[in-house]
N, C-alpha and C. Protein backbone atom coordinates (compact mmCIF):
# COMPACT_ATOMS: atom_id res chain seq x y z
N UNK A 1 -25.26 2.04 -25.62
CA UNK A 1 -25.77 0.81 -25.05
C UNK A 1 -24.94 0.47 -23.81
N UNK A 2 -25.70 -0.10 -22.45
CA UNK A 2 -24.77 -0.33 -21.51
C UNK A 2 -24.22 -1.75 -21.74
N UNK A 3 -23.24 -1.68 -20.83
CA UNK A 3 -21.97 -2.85 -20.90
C UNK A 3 -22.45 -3.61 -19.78
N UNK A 4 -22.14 -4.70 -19.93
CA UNK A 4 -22.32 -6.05 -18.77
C UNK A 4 -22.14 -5.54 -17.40
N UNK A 5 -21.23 -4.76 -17.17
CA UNK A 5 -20.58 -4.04 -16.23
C UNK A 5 -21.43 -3.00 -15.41
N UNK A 6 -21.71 -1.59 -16.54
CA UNK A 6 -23.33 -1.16 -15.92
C UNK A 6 -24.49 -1.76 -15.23
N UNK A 7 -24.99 -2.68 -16.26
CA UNK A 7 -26.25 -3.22 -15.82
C UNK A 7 -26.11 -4.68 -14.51
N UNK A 8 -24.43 -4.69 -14.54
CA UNK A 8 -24.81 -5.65 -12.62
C UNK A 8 -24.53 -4.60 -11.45
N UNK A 9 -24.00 -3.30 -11.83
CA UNK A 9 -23.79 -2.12 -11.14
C UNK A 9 -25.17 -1.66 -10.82
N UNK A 10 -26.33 -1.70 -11.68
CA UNK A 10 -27.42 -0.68 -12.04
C UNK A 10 -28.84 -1.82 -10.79
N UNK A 11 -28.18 -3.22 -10.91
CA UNK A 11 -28.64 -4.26 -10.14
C UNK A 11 -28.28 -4.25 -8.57
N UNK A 12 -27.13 -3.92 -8.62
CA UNK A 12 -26.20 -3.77 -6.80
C UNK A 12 -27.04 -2.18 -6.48
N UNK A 13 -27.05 -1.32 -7.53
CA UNK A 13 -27.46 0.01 -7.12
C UNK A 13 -28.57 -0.39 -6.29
N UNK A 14 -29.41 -0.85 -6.39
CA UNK A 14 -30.64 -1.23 -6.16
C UNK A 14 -30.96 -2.08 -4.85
N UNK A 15 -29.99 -2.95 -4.14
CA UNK A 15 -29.90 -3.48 -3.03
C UNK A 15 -29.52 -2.02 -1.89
N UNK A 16 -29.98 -2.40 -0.58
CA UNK A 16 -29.44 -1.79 0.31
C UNK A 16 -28.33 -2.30 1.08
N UNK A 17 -27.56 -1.64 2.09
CA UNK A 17 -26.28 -2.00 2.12
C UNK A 17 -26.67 -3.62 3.08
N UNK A 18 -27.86 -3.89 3.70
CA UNK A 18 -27.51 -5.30 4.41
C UNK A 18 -27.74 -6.41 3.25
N UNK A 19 -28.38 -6.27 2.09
CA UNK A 19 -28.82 -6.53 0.97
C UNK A 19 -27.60 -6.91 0.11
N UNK A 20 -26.92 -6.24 -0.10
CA UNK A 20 -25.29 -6.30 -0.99
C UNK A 20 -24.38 -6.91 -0.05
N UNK A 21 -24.41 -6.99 1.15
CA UNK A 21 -23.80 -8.20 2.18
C UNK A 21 -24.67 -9.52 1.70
N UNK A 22 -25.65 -9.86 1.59
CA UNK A 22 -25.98 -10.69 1.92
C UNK A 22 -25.79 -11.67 0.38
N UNK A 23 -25.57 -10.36 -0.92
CA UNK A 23 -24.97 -11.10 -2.05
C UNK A 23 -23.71 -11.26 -2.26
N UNK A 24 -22.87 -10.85 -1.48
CA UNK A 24 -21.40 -11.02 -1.74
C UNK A 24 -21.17 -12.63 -0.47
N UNK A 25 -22.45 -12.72 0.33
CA UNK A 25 -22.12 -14.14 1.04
C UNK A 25 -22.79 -14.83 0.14
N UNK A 26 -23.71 -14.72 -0.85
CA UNK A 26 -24.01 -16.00 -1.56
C UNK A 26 -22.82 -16.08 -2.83
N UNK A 27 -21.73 -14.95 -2.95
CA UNK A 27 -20.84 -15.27 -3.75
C UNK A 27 -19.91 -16.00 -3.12
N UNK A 28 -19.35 -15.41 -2.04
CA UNK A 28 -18.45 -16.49 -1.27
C UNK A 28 -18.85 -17.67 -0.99
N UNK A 29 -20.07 -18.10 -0.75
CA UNK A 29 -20.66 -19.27 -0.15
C UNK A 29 -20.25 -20.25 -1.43
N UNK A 30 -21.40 -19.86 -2.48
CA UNK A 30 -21.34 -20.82 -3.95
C UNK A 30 -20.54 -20.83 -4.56
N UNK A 31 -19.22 -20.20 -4.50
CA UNK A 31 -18.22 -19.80 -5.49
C UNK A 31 -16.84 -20.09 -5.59
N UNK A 32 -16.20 -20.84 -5.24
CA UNK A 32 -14.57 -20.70 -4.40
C UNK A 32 -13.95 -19.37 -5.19
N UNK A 33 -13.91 -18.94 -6.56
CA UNK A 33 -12.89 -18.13 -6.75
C UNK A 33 -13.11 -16.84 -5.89
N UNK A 34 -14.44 -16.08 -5.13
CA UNK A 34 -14.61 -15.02 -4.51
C UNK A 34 -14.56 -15.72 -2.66
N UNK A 35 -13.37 -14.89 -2.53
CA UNK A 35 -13.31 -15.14 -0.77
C UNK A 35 -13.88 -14.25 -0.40
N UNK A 36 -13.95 -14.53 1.25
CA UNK A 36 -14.51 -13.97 2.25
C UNK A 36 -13.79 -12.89 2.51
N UNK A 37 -12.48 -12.53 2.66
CA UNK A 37 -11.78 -11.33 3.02
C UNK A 37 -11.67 -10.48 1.40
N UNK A 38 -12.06 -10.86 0.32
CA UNK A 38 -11.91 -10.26 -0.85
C UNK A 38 -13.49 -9.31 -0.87
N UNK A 39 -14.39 -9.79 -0.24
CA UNK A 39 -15.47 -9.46 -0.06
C UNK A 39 -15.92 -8.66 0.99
N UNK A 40 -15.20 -8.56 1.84
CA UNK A 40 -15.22 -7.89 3.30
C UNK A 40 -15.99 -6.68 3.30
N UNK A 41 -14.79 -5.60 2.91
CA UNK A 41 -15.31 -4.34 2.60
C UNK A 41 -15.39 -3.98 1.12
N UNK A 42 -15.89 -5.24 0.16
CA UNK A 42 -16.00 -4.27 -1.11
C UNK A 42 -17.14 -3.83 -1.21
N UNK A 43 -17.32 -2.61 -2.17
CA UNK A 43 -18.20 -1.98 -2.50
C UNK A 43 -18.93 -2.59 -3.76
N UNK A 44 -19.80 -1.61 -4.12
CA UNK A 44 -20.57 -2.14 -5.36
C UNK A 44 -19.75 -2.08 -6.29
N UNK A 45 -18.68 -1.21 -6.91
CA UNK A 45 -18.30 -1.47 -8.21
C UNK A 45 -17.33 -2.47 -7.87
N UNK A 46 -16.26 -2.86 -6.98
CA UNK A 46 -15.30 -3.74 -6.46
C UNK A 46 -15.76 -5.30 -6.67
N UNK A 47 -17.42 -5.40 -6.33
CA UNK A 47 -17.96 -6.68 -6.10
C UNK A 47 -18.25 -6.49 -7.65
N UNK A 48 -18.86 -5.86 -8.90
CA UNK A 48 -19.09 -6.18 -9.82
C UNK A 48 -17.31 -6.35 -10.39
N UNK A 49 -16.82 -5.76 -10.58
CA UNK A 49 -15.05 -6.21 -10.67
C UNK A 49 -14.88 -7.34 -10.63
N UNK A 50 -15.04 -7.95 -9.63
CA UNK A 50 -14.86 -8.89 -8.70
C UNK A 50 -15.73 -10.49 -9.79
N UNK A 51 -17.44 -10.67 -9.97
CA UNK A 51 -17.81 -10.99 -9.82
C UNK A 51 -17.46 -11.82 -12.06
N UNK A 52 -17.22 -10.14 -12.67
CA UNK A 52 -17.08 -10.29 -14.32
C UNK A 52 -15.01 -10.95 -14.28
N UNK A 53 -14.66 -10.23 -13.46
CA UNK A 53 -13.32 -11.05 -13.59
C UNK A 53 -12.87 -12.76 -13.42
N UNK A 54 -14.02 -13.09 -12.36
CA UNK A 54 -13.78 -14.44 -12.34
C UNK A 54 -14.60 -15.04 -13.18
N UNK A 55 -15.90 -14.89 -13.48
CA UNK A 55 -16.54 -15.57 -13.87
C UNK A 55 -16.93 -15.04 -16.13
N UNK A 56 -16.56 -13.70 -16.05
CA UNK A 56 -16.53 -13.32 -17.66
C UNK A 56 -18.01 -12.89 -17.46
N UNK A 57 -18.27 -11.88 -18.27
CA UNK A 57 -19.65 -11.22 -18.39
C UNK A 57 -20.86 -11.64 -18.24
N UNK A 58 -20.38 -13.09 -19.27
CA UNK A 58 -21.89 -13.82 -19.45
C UNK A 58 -22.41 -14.52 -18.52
N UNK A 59 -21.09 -15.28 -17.86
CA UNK A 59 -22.10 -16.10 -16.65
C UNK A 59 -21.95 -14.94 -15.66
N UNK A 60 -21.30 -13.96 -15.76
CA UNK A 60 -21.63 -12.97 -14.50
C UNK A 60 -22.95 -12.37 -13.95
N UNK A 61 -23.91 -11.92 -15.58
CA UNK A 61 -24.95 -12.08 -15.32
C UNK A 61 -26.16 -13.12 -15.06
N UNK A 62 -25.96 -14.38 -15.31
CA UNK A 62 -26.64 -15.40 -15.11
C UNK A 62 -26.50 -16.04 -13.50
N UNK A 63 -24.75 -15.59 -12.95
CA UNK A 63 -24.77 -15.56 -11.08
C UNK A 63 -25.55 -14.40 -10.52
N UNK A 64 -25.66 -13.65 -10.90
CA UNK A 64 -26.39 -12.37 -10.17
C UNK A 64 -27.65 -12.47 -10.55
N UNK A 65 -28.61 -13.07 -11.56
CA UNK A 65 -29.77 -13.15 -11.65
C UNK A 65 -29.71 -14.68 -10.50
N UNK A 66 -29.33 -15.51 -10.65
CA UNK A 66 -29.47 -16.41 -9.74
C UNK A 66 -29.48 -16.18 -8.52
N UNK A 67 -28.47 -15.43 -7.72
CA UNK A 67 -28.13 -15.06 -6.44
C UNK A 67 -29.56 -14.36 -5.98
N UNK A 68 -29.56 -12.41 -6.70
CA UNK A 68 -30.80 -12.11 -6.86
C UNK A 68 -32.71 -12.72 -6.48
N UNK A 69 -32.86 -13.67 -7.20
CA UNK A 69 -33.73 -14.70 -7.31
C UNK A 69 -33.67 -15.33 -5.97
N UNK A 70 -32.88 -16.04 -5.52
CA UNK A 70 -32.14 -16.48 -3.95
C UNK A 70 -32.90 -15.68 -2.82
N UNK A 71 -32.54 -14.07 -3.22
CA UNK A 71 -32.85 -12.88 -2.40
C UNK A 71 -34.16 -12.58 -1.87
N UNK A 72 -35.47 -13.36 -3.15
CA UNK A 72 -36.39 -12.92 -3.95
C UNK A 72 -36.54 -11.42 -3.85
N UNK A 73 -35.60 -10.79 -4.89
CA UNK A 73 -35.37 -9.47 -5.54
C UNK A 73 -35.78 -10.25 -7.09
N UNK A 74 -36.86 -11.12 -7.39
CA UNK A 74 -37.02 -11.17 -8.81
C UNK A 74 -37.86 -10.24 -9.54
N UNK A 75 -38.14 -9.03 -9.31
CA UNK A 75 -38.00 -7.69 -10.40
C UNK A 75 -36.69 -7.42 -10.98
N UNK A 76 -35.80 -7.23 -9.75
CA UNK A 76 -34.45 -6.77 -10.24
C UNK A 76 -33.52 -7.87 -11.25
N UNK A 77 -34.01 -9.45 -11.25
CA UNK A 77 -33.70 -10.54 -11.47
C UNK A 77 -33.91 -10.16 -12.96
N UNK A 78 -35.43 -9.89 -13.31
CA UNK A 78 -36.26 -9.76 -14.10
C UNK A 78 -35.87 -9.29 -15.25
N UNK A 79 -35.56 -7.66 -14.73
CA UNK A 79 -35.24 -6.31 -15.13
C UNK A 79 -33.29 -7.13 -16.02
N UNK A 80 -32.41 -7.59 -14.96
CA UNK A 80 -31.17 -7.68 -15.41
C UNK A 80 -31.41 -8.31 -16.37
N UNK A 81 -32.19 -9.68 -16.73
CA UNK A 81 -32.47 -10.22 -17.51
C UNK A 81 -32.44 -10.03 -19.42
N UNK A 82 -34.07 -9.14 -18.48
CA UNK A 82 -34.24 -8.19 -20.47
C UNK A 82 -33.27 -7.38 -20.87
N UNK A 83 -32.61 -6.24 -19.62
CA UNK A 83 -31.59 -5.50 -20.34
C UNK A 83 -30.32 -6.34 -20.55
N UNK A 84 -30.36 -7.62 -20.03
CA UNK A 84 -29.14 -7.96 -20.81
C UNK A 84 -29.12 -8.48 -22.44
N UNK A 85 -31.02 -9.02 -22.66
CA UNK A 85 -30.68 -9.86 -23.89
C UNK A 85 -31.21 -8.44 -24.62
N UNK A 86 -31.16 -7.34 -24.06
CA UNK A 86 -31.23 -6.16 -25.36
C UNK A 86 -29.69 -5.72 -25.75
N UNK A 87 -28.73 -5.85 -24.97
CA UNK A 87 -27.47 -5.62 -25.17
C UNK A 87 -27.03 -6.63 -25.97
N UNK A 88 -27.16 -8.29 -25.87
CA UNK A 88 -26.83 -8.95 -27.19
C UNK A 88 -27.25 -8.40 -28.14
N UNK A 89 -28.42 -8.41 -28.01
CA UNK A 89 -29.60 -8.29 -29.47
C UNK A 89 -28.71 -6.97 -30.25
N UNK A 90 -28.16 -6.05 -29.55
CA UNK A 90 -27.47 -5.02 -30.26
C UNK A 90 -26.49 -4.84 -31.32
N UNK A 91 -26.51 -4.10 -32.30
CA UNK A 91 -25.69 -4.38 -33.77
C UNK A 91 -24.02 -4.84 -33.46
N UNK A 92 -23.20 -5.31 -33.80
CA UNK A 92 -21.78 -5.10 -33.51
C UNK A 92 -21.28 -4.08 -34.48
N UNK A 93 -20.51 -3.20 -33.62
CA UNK A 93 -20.13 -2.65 -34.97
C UNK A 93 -18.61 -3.08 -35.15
N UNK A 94 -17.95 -3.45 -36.37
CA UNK A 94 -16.93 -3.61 -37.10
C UNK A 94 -16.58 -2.23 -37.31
N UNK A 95 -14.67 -2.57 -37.35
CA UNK A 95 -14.19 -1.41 -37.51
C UNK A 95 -13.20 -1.59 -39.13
N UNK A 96 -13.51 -0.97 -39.81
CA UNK A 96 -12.17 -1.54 -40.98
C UNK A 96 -11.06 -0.15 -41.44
N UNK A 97 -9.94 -0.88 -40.93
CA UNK A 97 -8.73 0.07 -41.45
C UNK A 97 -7.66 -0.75 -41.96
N UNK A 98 -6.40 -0.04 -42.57
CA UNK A 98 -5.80 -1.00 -43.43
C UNK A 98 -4.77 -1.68 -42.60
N UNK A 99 -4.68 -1.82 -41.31
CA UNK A 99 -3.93 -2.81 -40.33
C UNK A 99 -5.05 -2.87 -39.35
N UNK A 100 -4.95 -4.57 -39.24
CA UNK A 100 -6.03 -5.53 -38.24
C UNK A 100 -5.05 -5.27 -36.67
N UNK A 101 -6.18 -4.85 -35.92
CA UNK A 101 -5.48 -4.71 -34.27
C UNK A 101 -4.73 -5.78 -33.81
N UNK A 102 -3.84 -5.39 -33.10
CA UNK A 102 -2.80 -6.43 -32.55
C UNK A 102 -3.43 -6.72 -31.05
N UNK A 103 -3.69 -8.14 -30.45
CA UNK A 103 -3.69 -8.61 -29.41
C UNK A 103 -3.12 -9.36 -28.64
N UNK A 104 -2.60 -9.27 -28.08
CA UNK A 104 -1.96 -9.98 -27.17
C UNK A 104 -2.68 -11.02 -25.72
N UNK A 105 -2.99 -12.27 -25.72
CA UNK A 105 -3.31 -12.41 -24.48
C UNK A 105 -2.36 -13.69 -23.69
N UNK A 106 -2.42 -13.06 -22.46
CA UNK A 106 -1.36 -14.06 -21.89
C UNK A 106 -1.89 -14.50 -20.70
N UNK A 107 -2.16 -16.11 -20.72
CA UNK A 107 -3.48 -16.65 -19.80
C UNK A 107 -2.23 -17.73 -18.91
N UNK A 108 -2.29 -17.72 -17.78
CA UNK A 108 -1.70 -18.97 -17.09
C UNK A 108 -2.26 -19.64 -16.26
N UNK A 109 -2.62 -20.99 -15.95
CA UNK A 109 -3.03 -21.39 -15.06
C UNK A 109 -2.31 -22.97 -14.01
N UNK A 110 -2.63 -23.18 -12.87
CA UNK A 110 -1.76 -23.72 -12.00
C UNK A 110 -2.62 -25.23 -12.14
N UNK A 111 -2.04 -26.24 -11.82
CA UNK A 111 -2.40 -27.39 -12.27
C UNK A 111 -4.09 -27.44 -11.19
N UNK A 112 -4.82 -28.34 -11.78
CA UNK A 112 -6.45 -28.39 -11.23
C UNK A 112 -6.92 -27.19 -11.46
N UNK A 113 -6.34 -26.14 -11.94
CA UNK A 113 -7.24 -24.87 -11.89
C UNK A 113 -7.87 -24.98 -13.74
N UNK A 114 -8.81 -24.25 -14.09
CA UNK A 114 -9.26 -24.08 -15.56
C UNK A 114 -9.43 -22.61 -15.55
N UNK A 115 -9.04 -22.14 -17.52
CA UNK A 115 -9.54 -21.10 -17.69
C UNK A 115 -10.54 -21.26 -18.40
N UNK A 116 -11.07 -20.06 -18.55
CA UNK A 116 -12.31 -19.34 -19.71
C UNK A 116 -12.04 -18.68 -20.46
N UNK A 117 -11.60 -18.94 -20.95
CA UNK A 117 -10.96 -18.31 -22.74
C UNK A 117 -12.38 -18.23 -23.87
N UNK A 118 -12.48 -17.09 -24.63
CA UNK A 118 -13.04 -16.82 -25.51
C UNK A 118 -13.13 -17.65 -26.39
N UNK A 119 -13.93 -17.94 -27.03
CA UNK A 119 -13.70 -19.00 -28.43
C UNK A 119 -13.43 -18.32 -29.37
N UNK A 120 -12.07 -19.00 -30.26
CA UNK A 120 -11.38 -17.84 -31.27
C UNK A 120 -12.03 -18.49 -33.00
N UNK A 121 -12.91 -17.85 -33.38
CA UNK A 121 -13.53 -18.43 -34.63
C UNK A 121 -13.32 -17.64 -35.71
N UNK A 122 -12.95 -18.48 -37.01
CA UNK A 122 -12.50 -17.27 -38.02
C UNK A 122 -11.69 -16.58 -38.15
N UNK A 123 -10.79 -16.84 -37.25
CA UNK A 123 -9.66 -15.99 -37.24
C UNK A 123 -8.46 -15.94 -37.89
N UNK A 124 -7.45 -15.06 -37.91
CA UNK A 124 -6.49 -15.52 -38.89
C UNK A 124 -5.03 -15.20 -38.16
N UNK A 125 -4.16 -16.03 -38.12
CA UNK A 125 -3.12 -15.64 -36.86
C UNK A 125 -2.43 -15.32 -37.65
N UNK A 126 -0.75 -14.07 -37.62
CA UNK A 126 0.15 -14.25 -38.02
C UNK A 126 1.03 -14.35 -37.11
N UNK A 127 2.47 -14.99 -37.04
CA UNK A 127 3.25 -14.95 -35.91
C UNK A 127 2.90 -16.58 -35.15
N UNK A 128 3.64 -16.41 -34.22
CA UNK A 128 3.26 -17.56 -33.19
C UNK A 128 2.56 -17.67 -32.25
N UNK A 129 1.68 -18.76 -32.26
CA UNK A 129 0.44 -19.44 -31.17
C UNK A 129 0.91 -20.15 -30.36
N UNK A 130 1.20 -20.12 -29.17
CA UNK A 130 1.44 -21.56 -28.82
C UNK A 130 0.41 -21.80 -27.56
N UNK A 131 0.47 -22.89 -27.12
CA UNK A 131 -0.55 -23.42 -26.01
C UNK A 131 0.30 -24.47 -25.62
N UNK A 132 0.30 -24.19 -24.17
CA UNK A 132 1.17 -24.85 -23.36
C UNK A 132 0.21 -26.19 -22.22
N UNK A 133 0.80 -27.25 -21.84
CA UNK A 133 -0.51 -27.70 -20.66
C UNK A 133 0.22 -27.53 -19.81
């Protein structure tokens, strides 16, 4: 099954190069976290990089169907759409062994700025949590 990542790659594939300029200015335009010199010379996988790092998978695809749409490229709008809600719709698979994976995440942010943190449900911590403001 493809990853969030593929299918806004499989979407950029599909623009021509004045076309993929003209979505990396509706990212800079609408967006503050994507600049103008971050955007300059990136390419297609750089701008999908670019686009899931600031914004996280999910709304990554919901800016690129938007932007897209903007373009009126709504086939390609269309198309990202269904293959994305076939990738939810897809089984998870669980892994079970007799030690639960260790994660580590280490998030910082500068005052007025916000993150996007995962929602942690069900979970079971051992060790220390802390959350700082």
């Amino acid at each position: 099954m493809a990853s969030v990542e593929d299918l806004l790659l499989k979407s950029l594939r599909n623009l021509v190069e004045d076309e993929l300029k003209e979505f990396q200015w509706y990212l800079e335009k609408d967006h503050e976290c994507i600049s103008k010199s971050e955007m300059e010379n990136a390419n297609r996988l750089k701008t999908v990089d670019k686009v899931v790092a600031c914004f996280g998978p999910e709304e990554a695809v919901t800016i690129t169907v938007v932007i897209l749409r903007k373009m009126n490229h709504n086939h390609l709008a269309d198309q990202l759409e269904k293959n994305h809600k076939q990738v939810d719709k897809a089984p998870v698979q669980k892994r079970s062994s007799a030690q639960p994976e260790s994660h580590v995440v280490n998030i910082r942010a500068e005052n007025g700025t916000s993150v996007n943190a995962p929602v942690m449900i069900g979970n079971n911590f051992s060790g220390s949590v802390t959350f700082n403001k």
